[in-house]
ModelCIF file with pLDDT and N, C-alpha, C, O atoms, coordinates in Angstrom:
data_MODEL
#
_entry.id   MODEL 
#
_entity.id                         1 
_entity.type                       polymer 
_entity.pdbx_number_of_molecules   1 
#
_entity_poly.entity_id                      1 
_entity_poly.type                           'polypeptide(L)' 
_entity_poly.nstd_linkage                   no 
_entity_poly.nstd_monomer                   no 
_entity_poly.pdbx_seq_one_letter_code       
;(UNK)(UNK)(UNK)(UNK)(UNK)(UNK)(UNK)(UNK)(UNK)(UNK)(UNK)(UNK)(UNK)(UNK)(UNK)(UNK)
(UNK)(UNK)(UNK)(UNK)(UNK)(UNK)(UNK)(UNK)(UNK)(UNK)(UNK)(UNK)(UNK)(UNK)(UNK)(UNK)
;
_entity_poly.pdbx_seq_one_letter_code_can   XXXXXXXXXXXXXXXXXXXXXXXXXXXXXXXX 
_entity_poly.pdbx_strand_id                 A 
#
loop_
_entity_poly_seq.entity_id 
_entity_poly_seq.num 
_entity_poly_seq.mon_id 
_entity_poly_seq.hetero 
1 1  UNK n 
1 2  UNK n 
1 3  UNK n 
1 4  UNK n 
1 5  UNK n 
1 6  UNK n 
1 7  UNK n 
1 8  UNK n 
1 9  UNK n 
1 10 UNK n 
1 11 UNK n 
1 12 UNK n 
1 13 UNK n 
1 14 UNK n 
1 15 UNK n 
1 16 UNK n 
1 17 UNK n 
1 18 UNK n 
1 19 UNK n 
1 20 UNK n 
1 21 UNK n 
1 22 UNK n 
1 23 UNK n 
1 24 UNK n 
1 25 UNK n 
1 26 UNK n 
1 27 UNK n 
1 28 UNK n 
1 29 UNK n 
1 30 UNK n 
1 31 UNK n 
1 32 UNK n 
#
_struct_asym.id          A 
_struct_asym.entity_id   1 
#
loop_
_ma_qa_metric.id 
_ma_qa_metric.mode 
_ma_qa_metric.name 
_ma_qa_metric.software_group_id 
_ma_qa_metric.type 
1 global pLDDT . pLDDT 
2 local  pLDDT . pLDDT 
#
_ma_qa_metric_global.metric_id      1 
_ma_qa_metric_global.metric_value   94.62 
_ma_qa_metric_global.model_id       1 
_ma_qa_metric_global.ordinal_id     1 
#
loop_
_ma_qa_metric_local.label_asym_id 
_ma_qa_metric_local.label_comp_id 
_ma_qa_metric_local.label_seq_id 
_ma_qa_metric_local.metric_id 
_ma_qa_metric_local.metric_value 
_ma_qa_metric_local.model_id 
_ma_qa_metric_local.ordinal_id 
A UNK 1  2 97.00 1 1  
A UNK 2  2 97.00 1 2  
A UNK 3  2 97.00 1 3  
A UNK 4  2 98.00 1 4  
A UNK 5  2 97.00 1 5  
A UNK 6  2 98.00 1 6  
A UNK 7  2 97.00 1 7  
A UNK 8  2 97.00 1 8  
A UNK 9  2 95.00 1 9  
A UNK 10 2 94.00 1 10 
A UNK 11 2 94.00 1 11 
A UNK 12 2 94.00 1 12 
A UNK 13 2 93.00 1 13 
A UNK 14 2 90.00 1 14 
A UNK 15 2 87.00 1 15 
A UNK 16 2 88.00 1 16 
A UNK 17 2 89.00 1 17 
A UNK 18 2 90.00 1 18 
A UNK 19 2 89.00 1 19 
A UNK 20 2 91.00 1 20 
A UNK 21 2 90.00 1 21 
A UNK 22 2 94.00 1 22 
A UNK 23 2 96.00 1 23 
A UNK 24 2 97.00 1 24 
A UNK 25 2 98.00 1 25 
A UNK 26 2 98.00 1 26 
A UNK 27 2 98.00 1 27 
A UNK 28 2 97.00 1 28 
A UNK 29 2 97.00 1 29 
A UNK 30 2 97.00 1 30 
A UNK 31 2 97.00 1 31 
A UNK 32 2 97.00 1 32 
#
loop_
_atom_site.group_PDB 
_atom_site.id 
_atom_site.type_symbol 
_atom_site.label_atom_id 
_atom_site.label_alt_id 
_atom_site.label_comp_id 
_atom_site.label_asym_id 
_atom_site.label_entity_id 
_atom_site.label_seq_id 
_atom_site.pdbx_PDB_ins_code 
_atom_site.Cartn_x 
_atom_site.Cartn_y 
_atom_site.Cartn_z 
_atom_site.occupancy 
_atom_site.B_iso_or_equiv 
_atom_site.pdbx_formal_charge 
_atom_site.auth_seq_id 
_atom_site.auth_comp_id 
_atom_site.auth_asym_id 
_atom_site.auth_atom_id 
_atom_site.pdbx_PDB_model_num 
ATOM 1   N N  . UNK A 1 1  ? 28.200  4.332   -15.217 1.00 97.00 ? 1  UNK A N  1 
ATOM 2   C CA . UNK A 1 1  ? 26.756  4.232   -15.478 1.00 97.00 ? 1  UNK A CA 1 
ATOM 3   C C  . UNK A 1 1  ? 26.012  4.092   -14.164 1.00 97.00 ? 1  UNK A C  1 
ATOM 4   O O  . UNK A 1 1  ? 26.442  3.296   -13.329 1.00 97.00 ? 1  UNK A O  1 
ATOM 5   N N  . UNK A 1 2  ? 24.825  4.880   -13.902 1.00 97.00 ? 2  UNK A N  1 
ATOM 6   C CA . UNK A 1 2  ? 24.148  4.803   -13.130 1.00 97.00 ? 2  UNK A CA 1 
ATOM 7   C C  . UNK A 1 2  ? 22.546  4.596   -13.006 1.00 97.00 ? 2  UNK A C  1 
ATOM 8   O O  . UNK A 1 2  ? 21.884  5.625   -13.143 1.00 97.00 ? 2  UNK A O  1 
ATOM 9   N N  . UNK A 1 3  ? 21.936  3.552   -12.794 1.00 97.00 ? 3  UNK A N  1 
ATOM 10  C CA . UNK A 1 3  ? 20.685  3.541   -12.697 1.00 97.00 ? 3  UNK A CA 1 
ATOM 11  C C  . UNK A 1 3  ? 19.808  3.450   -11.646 1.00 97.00 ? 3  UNK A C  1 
ATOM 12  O O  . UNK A 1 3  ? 20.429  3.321   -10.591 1.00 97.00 ? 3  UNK A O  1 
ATOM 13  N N  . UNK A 1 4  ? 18.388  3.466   -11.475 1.00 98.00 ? 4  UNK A N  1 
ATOM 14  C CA . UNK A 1 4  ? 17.605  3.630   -10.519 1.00 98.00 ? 4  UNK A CA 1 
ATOM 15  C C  . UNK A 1 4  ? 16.217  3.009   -11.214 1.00 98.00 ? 4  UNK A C  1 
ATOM 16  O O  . UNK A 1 4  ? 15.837  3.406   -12.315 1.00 98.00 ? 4  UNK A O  1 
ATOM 17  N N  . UNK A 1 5  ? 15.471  1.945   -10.415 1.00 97.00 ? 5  UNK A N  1 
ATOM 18  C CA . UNK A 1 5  ? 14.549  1.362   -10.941 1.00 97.00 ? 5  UNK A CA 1 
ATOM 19  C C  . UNK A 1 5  ? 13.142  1.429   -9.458  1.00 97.00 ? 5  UNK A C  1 
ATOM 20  O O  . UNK A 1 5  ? 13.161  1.210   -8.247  1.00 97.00 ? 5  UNK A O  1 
ATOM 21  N N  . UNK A 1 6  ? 12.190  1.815   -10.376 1.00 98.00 ? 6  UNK A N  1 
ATOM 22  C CA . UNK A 1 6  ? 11.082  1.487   -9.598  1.00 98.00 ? 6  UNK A CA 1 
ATOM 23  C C  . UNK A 1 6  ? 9.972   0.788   -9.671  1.00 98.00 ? 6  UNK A C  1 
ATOM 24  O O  . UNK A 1 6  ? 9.180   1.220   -10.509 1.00 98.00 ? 6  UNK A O  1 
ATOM 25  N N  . UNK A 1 7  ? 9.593   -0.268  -9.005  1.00 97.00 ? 7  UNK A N  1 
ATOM 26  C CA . UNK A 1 7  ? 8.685   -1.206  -9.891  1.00 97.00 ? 7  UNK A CA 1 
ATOM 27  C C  . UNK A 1 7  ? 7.580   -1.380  -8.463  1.00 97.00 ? 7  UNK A C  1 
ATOM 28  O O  . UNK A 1 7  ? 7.942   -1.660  -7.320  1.00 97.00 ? 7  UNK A O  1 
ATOM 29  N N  . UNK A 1 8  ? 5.758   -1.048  -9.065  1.00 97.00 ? 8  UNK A N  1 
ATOM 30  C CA . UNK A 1 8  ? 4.870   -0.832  -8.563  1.00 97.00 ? 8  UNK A CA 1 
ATOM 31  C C  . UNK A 1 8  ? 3.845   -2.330  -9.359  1.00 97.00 ? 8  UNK A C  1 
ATOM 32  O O  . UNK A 1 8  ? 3.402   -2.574  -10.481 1.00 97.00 ? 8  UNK A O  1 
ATOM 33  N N  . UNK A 1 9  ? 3.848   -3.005  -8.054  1.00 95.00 ? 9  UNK A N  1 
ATOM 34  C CA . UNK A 1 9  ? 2.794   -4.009  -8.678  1.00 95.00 ? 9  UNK A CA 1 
ATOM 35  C C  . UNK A 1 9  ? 1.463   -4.247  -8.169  1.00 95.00 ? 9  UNK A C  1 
ATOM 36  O O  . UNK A 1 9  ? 1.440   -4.678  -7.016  1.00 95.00 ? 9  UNK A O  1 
ATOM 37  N N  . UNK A 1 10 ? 0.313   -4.068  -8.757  1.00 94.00 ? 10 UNK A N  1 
ATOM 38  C CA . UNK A 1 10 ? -0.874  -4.527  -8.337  1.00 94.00 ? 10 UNK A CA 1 
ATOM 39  C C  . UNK A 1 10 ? -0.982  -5.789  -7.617  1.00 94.00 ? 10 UNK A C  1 
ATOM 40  O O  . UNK A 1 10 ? -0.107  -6.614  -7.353  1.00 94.00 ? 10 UNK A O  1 
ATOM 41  N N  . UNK A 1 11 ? -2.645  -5.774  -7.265  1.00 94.00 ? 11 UNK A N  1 
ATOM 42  C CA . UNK A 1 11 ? -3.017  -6.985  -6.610  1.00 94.00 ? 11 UNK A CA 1 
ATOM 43  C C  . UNK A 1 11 ? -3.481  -8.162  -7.592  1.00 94.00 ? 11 UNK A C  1 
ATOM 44  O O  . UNK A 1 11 ? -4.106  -8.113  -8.651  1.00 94.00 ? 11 UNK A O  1 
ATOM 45  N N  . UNK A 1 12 ? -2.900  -9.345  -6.793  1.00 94.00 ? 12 UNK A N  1 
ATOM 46  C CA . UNK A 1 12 ? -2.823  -10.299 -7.277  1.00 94.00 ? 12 UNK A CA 1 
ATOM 47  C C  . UNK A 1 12 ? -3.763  -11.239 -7.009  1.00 94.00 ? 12 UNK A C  1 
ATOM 48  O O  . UNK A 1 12 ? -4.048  -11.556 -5.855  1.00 94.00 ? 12 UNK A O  1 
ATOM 49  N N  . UNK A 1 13 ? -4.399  -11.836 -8.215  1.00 93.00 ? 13 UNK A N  1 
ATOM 50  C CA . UNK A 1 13 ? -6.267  -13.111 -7.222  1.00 93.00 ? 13 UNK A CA 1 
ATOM 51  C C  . UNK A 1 13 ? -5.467  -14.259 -7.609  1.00 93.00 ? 13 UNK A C  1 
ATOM 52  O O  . UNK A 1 13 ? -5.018  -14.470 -8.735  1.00 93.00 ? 13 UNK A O  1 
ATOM 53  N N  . UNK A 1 14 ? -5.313  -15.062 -6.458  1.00 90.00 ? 14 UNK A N  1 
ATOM 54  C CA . UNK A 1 14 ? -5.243  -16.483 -6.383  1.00 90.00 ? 14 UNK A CA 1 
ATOM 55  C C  . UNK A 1 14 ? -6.464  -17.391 -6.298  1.00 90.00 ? 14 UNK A C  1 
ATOM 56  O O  . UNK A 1 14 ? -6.329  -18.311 -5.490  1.00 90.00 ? 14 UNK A O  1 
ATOM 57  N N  . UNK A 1 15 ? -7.339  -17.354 -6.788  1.00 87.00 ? 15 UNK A N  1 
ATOM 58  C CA . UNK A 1 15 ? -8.628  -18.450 -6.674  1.00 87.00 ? 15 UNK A CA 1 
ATOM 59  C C  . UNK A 1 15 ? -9.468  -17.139 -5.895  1.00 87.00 ? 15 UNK A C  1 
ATOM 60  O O  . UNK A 1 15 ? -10.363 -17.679 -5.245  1.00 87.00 ? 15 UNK A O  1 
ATOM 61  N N  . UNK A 1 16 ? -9.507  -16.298 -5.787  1.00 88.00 ? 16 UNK A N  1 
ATOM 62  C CA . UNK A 1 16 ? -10.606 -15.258 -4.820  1.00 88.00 ? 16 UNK A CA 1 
ATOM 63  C C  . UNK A 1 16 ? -9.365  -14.680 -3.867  1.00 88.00 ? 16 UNK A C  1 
ATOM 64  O O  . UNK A 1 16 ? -9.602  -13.536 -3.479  1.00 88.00 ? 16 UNK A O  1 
ATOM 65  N N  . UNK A 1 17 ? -8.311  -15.130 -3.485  1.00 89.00 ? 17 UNK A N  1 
ATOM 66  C CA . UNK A 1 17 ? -7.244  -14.831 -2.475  1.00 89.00 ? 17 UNK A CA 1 
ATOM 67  C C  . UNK A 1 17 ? -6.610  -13.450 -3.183  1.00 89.00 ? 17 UNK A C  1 
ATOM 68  O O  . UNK A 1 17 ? -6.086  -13.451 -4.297  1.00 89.00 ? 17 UNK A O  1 
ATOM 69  N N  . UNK A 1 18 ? -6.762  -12.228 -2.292  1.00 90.00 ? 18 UNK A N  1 
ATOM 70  C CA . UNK A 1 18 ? -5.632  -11.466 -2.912  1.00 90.00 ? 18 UNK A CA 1 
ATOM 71  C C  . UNK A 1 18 ? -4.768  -11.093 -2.258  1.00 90.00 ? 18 UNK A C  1 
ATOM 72  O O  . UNK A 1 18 ? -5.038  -10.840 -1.083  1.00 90.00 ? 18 UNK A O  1 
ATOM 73  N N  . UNK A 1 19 ? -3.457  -10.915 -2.711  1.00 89.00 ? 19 UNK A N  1 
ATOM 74  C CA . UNK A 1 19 ? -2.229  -10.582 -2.429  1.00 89.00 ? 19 UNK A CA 1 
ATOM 75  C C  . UNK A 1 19 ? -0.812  -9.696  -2.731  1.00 89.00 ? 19 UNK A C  1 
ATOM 76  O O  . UNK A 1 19 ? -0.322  -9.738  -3.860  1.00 89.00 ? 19 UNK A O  1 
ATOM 77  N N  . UNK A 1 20 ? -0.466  -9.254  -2.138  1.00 91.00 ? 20 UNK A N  1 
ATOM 78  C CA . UNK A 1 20 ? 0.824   -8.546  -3.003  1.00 91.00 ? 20 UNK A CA 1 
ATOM 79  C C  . UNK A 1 20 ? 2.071   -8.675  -2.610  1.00 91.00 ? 20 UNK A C  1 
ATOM 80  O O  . UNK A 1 20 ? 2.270   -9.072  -1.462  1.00 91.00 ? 20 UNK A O  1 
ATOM 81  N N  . UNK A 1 21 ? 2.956   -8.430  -3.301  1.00 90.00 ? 21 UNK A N  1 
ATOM 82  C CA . UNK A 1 21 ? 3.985   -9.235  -3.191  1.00 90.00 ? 21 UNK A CA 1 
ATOM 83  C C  . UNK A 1 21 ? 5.319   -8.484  -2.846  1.00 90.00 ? 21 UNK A C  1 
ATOM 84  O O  . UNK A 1 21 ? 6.483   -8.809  -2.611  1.00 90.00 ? 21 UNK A O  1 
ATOM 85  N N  . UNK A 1 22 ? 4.299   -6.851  -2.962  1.00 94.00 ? 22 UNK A N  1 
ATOM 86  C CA . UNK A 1 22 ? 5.172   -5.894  -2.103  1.00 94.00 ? 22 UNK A CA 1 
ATOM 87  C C  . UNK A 1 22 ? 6.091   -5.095  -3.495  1.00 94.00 ? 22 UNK A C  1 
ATOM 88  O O  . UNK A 1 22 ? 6.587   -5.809  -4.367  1.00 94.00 ? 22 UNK A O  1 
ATOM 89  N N  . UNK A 1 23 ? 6.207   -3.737  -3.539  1.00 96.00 ? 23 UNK A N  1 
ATOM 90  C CA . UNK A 1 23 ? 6.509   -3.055  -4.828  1.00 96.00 ? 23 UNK A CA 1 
ATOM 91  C C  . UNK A 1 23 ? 8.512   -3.054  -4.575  1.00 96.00 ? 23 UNK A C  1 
ATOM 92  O O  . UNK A 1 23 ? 8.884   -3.320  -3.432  1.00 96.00 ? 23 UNK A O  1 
ATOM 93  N N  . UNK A 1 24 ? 9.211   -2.867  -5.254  1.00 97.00 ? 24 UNK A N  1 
ATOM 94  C CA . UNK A 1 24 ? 10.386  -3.084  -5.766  1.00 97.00 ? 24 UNK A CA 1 
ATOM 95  C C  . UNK A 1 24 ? 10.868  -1.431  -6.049  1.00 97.00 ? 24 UNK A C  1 
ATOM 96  O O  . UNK A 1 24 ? 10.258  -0.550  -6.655  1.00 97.00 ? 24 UNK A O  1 
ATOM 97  N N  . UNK A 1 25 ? 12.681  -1.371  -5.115  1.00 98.00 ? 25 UNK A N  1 
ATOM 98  C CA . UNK A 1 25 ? 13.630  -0.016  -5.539  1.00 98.00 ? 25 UNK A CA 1 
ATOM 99  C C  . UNK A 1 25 ? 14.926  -1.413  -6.002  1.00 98.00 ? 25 UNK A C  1 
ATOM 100 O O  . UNK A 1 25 ? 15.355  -2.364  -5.349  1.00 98.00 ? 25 UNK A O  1 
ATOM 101 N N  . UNK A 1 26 ? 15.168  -0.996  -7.208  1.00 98.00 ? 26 UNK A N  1 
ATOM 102 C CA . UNK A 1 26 ? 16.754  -1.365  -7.715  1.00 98.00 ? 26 UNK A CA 1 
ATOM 103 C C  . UNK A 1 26 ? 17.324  -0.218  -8.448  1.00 98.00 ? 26 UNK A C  1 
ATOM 104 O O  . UNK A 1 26 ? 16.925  0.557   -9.317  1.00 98.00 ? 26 UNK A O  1 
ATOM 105 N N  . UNK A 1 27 ? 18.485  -0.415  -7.726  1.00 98.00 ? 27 UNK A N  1 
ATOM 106 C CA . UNK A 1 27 ? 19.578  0.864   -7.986  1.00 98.00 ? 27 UNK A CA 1 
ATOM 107 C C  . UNK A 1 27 ? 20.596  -0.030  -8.611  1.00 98.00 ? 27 UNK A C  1 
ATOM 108 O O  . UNK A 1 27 ? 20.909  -1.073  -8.038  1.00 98.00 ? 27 UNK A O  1 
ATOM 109 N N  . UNK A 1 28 ? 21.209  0.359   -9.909  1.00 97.00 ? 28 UNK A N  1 
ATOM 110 C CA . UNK A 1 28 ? 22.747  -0.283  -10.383 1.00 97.00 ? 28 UNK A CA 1 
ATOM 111 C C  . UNK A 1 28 ? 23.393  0.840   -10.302 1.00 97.00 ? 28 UNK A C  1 
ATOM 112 O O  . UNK A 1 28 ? 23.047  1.987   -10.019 1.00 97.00 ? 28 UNK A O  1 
ATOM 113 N N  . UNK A 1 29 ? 24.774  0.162   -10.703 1.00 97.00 ? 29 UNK A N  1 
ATOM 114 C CA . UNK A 1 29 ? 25.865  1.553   -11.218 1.00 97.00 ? 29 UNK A CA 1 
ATOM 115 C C  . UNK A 1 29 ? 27.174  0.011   -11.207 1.00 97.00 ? 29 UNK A C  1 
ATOM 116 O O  . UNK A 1 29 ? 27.316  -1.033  -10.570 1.00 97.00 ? 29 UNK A O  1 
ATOM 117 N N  . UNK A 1 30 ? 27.957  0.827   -12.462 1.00 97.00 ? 30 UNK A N  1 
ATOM 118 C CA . UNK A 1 30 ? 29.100  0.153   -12.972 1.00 97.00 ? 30 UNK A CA 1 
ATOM 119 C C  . UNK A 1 30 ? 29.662  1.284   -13.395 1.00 97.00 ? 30 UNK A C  1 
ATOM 120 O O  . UNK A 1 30 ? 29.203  2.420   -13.511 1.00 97.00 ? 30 UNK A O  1 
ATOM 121 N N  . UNK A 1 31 ? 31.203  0.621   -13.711 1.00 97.00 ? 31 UNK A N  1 
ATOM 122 C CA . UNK A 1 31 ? 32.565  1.520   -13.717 1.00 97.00 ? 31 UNK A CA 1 
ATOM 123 C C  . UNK A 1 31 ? 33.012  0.642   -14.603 1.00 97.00 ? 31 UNK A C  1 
ATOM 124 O O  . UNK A 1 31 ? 33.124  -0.569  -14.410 1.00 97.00 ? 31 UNK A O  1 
ATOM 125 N N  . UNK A 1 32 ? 33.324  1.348   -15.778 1.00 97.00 ? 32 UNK A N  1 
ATOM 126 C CA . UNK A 1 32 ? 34.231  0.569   -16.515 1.00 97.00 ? 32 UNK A CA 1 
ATOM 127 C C  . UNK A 1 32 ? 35.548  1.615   -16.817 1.00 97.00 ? 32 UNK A C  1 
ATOM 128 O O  . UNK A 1 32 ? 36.521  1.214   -17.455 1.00 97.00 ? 32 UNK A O  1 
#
């Protein structure tokens, strides 16, 4: 099995503060 993940995140308001927390690559793979 092989997977591939991509995860895109908006900006984030802390009290008026915005921030990000930076977007996300996860790759799996298993062998059974």
């Amino acid at each position: 099995s092989l997977g591939l993940t991509y995860s895109k995140f908006g900006e984030d308001n802390a009290g008026g503060s915005i921030y990000n927390t930076g977007n996300r690559l996860i790759a799996q793979t298993s062998i059974t």
